[in-house]
PDB file of N, CA and C in Angstrom:
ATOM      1  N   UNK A   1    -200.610  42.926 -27.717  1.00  0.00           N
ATOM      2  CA  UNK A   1    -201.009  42.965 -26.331  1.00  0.00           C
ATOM      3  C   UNK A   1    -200.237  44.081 -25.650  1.00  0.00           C
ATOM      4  N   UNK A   2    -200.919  45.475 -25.901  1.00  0.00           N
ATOM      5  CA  UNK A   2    -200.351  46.047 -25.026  1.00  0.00           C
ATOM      6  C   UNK A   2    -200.419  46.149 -23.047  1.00  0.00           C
ATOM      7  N   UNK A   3    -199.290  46.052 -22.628  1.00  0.00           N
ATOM      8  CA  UNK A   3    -199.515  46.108 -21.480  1.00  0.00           C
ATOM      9  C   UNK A   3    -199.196  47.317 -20.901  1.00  0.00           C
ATOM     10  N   UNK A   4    -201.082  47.128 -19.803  1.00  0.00           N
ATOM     11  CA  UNK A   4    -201.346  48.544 -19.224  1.00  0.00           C
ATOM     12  C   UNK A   4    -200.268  49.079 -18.224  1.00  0.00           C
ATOM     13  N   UNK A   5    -199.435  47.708 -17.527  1.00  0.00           N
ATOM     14  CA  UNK A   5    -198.800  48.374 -16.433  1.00  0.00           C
ATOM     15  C   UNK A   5    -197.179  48.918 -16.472  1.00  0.00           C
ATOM     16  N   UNK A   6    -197.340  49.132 -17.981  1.00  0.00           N
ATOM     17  CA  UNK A   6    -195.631  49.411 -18.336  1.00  0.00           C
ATOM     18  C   UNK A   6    -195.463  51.058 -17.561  1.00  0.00           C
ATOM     19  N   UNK A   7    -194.397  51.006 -17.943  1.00  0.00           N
ATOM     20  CA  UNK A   7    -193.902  52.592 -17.387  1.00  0.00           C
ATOM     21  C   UNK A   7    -193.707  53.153 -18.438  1.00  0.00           C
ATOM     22  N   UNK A   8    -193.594  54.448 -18.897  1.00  0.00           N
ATOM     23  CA  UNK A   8    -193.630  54.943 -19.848  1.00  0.00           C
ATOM     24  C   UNK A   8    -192.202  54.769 -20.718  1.00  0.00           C
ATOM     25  N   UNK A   9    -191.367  54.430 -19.896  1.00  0.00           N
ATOM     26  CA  UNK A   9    -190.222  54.596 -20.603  1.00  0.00           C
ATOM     27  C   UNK A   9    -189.644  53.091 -21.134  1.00  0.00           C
ATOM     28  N   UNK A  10    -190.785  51.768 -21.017  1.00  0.00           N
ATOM     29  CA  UNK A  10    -190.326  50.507 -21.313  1.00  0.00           C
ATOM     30  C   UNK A  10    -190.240  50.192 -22.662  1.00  0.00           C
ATOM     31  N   UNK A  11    -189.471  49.410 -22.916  1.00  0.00           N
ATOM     32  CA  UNK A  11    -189.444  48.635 -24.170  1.00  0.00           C
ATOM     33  C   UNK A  11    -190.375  48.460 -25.075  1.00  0.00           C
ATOM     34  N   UNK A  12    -190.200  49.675 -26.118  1.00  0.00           N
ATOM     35  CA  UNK A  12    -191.581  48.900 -27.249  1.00  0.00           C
ATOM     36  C   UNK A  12    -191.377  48.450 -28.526  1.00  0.00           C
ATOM     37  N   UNK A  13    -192.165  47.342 -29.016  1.00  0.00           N
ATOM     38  CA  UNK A  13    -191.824  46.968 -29.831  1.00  0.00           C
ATOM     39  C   UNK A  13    -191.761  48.101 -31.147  1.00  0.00           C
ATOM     40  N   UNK A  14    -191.009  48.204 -32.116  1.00  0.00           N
ATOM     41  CA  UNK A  14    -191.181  49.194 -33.100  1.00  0.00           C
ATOM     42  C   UNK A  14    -192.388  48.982 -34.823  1.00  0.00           C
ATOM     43  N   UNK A  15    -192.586  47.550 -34.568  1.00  0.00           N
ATOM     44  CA  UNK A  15    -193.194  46.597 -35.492  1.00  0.00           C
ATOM     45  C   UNK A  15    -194.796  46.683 -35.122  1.00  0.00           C
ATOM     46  N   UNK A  16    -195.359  46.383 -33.920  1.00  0.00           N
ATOM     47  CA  UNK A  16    -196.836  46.351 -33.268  1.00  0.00           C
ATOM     48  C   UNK A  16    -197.017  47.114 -32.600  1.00  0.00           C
ATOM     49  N   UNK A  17    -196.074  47.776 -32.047  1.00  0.00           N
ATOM     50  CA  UNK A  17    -196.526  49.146 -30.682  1.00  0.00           C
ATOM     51  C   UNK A  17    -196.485  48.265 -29.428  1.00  0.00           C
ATOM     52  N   UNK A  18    -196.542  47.134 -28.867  1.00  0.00           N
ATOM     53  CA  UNK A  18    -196.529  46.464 -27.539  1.00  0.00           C
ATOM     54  C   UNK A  18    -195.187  46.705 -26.596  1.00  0.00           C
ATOM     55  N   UNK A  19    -195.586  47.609 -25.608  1.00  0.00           N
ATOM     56  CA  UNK A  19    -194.605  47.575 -24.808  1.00  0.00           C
ATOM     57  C   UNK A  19    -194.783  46.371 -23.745  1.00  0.00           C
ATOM     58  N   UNK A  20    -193.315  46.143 -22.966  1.00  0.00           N
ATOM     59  CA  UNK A  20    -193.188  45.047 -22.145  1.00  0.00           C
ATOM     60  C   UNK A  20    -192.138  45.809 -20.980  1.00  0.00           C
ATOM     61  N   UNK A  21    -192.363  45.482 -20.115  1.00  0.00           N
ATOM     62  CA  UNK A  21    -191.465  45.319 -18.882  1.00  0.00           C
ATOM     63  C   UNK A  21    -190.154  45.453 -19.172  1.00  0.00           C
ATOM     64  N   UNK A  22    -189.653  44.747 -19.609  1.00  0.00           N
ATOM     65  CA  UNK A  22    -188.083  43.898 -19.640  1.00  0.00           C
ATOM     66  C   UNK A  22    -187.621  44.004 -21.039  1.00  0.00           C
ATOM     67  N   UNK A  23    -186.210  44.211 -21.477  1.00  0.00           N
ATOM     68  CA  UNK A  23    -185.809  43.967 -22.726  1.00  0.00           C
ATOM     69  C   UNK A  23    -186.090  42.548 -23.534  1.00  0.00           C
ATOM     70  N   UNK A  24    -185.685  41.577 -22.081  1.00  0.00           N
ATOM     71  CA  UNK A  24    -185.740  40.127 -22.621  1.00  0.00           C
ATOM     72  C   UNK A  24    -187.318  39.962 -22.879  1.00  0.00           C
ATOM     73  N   UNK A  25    -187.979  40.491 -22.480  1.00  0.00           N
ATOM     74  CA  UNK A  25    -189.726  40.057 -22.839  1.00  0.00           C
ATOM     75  C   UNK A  25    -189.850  40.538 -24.334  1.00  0.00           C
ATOM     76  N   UNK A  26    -189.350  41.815 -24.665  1.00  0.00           N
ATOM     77  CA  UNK A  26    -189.469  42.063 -26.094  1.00  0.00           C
ATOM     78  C   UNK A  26    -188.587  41.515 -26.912  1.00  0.00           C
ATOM     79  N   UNK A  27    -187.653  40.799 -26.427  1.00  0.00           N
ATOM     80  CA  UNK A  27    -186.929  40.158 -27.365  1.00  0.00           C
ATOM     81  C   UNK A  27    -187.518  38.821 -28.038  1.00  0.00           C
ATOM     82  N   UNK A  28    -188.070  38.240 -26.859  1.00  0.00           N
ATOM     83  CA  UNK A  28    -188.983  37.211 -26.722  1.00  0.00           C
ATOM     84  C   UNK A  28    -190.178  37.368 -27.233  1.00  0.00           C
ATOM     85  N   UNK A  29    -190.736  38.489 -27.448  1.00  0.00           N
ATOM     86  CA  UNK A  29    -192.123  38.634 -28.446  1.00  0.00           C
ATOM     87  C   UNK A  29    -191.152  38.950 -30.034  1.00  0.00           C
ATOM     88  N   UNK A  30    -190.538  39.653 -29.573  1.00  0.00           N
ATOM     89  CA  UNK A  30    -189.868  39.683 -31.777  1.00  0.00           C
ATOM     90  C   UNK A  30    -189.861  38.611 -32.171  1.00  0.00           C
ATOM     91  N   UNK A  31    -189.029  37.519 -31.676  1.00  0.00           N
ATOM     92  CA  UNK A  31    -188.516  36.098 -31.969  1.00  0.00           C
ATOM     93  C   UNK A  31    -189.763  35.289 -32.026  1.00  0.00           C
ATOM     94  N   UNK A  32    -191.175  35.196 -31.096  1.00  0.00           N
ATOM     95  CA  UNK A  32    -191.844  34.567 -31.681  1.00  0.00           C
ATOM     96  C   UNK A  32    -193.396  35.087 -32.197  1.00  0.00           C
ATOM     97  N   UNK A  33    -193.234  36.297 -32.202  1.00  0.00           N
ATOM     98  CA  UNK A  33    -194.694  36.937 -33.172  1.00  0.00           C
ATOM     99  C   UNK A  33    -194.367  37.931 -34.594  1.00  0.00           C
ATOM    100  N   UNK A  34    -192.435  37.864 -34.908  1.00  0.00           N
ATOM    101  CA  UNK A  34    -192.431  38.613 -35.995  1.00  0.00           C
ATOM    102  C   UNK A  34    -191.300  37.922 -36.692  1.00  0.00           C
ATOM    103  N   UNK A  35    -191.666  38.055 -38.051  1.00  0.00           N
ATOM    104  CA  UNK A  35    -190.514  37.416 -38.793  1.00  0.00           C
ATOM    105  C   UNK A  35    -189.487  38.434 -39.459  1.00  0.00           C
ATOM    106  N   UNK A  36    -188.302  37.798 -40.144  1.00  0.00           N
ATOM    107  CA  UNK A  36    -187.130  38.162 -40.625  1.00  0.00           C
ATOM    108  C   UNK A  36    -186.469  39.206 -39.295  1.00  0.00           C
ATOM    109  N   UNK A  37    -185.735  38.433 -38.381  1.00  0.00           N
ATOM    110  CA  UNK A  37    -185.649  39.407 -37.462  1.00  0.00           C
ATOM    111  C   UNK A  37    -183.857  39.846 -38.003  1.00  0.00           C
ATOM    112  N   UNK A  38    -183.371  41.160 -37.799  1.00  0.00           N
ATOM    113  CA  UNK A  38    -181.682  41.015 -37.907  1.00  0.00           C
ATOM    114  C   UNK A  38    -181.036  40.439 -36.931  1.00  0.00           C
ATOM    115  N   UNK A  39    -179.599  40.331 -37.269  1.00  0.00           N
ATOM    116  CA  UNK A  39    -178.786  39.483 -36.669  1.00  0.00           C
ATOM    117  C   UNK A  39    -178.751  39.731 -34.934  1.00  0.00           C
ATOM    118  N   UNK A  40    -178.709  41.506 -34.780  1.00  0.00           N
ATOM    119  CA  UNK A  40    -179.092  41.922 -33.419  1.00  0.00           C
ATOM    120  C   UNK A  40    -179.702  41.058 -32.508  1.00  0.00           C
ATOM    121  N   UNK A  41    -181.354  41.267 -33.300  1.00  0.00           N
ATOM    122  CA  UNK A  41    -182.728  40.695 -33.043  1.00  0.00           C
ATOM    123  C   UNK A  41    -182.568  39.328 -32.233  1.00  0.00           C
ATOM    124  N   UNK A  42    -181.936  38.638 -33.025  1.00  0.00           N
ATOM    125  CA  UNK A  42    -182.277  37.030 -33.286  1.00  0.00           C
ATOM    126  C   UNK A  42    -181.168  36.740 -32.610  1.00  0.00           C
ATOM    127  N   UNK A  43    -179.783  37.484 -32.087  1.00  0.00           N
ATOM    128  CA  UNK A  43    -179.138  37.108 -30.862  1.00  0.00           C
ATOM    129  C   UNK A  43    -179.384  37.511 -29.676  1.00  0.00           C
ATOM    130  N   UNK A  44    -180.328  38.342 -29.487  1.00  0.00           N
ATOM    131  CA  UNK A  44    -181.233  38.739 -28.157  1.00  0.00           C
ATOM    132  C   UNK A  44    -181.629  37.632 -27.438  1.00  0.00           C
ATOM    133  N   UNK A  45    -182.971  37.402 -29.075  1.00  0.00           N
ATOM    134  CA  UNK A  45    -184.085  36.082 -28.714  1.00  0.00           C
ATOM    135  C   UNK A  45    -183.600  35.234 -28.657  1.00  0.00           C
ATOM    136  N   UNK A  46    -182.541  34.379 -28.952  1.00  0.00           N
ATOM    137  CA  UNK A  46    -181.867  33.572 -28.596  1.00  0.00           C
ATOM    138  C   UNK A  46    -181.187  33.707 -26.789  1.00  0.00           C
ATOM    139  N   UNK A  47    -180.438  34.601 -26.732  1.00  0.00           N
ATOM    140  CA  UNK A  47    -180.103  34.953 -25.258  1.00  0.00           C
ATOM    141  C   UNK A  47    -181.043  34.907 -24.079  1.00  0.00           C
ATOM    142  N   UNK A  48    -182.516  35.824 -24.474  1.00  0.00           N
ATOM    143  CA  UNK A  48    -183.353  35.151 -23.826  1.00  0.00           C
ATOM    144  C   UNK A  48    -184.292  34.348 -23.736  1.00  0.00           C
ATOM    145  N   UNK A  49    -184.575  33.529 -24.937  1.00  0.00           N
ATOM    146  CA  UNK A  49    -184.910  32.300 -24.847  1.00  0.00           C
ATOM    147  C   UNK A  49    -184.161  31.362 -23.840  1.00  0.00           C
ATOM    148  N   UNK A  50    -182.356  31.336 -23.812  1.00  0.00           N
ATOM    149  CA  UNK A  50    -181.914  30.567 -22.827  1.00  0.00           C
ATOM    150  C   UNK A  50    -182.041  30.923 -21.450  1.00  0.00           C
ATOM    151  N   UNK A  51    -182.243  32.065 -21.390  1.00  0.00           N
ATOM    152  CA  UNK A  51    -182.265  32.658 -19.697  1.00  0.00           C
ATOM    153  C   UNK A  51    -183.596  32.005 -19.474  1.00  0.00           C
ATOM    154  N   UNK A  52    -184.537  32.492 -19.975  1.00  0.00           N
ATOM    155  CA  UNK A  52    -185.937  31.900 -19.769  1.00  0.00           C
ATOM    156  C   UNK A  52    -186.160  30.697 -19.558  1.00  0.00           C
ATOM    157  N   UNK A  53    -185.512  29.934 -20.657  1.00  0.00           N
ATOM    158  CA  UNK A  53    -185.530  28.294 -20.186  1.00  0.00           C
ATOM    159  C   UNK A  53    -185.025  27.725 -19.016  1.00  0.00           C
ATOM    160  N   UNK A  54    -183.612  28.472 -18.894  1.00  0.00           N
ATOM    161  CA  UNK A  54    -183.163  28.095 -17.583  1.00  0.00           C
ATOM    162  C   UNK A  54    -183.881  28.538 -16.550  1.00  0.00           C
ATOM    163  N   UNK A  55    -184.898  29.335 -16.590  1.00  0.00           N
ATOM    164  CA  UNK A  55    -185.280  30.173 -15.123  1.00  0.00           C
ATOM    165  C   UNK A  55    -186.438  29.059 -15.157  1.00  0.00           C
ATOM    166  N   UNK A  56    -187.218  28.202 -16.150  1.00  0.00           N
ATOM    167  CA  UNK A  56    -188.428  27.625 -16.162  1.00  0.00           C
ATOM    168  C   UNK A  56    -187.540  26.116 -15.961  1.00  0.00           C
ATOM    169  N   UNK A  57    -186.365  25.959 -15.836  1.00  0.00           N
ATOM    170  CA  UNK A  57    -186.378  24.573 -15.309  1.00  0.00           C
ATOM    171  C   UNK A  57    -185.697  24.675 -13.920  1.00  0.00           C
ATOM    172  N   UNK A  58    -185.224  25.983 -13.356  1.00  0.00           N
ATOM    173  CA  UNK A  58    -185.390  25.627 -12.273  1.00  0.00           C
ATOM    174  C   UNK A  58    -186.415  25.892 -11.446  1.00  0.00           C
ATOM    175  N   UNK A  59    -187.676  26.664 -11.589  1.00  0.00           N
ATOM    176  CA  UNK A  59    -188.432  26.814 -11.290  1.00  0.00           C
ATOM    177  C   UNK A  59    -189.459  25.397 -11.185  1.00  0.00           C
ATOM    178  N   UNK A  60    -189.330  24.517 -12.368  1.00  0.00           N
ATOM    179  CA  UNK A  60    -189.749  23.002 -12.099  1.00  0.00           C
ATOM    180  C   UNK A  60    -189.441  22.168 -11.385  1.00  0.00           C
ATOM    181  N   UNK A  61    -187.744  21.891 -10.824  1.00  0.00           N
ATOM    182  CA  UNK A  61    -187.047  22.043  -9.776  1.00  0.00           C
ATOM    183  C   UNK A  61    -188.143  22.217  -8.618  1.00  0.00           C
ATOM    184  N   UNK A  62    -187.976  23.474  -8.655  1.00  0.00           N
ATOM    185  CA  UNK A  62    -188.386  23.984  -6.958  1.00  0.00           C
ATOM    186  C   UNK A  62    -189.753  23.256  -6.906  1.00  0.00           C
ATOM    187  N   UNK A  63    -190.489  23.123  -7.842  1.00  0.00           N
ATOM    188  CA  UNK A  63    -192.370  22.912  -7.712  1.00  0.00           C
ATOM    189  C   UNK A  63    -192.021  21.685  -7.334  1.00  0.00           C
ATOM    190  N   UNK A  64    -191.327  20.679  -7.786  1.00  0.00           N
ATOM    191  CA  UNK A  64    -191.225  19.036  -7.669  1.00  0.00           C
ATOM    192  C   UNK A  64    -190.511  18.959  -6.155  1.00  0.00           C
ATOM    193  N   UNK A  65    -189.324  19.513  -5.542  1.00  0.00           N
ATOM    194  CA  UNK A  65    -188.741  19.751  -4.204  1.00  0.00           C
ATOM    195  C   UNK A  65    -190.222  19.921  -3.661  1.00  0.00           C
ATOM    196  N   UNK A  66    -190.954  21.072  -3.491  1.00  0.00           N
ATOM    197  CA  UNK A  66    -191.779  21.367  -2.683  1.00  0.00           C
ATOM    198  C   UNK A  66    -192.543  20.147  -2.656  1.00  0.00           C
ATOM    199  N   UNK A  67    -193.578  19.494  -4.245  1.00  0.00           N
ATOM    200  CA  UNK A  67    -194.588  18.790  -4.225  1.00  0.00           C
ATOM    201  C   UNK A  67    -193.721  17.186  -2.994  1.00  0.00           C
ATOM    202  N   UNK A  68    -192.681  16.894  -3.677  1.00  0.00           N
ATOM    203  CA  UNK A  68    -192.289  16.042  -2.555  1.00  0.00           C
ATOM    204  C   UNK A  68    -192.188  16.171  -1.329  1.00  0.00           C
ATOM    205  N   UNK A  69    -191.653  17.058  -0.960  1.00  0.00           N
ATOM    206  CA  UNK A  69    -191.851  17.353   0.773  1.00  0.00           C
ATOM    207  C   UNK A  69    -193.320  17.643   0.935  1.00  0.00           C
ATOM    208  N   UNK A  70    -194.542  18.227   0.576  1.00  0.00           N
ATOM    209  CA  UNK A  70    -195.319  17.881   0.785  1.00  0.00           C
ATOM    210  C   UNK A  70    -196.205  16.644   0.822  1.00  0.00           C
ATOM    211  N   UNK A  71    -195.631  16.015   0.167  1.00  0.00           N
ATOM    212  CA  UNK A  71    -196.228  14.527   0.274  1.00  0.00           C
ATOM    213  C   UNK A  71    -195.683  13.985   1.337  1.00  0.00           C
ATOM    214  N   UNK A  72    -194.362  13.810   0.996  1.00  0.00           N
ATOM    215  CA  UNK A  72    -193.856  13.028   2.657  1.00  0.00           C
ATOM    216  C   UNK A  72    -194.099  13.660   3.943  1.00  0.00           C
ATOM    217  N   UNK A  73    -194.234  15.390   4.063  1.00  0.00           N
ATOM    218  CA  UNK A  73    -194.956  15.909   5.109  1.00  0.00           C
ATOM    219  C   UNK A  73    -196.293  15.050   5.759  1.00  0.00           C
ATOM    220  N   UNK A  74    -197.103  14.816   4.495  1.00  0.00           N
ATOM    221  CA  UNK A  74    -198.969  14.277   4.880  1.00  0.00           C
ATOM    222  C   UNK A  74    -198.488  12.760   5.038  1.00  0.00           C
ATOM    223  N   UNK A  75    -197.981  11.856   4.657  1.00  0.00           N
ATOM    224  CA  UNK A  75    -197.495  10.725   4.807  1.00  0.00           C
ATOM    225  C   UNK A  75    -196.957  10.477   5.763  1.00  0.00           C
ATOM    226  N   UNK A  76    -196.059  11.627   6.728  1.00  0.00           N
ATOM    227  CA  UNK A  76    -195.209  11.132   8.457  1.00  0.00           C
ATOM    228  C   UNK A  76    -196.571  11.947   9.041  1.00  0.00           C
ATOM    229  N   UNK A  77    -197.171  12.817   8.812  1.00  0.00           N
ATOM    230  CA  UNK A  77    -198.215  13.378   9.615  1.00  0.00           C
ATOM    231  C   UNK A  77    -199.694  11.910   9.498  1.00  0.00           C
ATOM    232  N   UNK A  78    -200.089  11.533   8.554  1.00  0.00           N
ATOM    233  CA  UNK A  78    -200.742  10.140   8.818  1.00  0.00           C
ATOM    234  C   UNK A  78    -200.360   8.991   9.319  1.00  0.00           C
ATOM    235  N   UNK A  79    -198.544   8.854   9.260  1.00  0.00           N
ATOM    236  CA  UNK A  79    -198.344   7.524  10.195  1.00  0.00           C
ATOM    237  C   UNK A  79    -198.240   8.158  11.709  1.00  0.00           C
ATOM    238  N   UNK A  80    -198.307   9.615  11.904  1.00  0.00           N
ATOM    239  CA  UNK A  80    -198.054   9.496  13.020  1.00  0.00           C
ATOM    240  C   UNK A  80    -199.687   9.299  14.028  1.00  0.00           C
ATOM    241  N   UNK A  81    -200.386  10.228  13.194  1.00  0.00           N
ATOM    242  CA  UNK A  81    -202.077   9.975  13.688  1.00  0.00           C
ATOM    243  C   UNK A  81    -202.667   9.010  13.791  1.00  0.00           C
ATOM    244  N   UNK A  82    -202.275   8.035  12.839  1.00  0.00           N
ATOM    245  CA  UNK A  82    -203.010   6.921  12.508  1.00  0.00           C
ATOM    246  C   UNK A  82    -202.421   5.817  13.389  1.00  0.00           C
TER     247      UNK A  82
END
C-alpha cells in the first residue's frame, strides 16, 4: 500500500517499496507484513507497537469520557423538559 500522500523524503520500506509517514508506521508494517525481521527491526516494532497501544487506550479513554457525558448530558436535558 503505497501511500500517495507521503513526502518524498518518508520512510520506505526496503522489502515492498511502501512508504509511510512516520518511522513508527514502518516499523509497524515490518513487524506485521514481513518476516525474519533483525534485532534492530523487531526492537522498533516492539517500541511502536507499545506507543501505539498506549495511544489506542487512551484514546478509548477519551471515546467512553465523552460517550458518558453525553448520555448524562440527554438524560439532565430530558428530566429537565419533561
Amino acid at each position: 500500500m503505497i501511500d500517495q500522500h507521503a513526502p518524498d523524503d518518508a520512510p520506505t520500506c526496503d522489502r515492498c517499496g511502501d512508504a509511510f509517514p512516520t518511522a513508527d508506521l514502518l516499523a509497524l508494517h515490518r513487524g506485521h507484513a514481513h518476516d525474519a525481521l533483525s534485532e534492530d527491526e523487531r526492537a522498533a516494532f516492539e517500541a511502536a507497537r507499545e506507543a501505539d497501544t498506549e495511544s489506542l487506550r487512551l484514546f478509548r479513554l477519551q471515546a467512553l469520557g465523552a460517550l458518558v457525558l453525553l448520555y448524562f448530558g440527554f438524560l439532565m436535558a430530558y428530566a429537565v423538559v419533561t
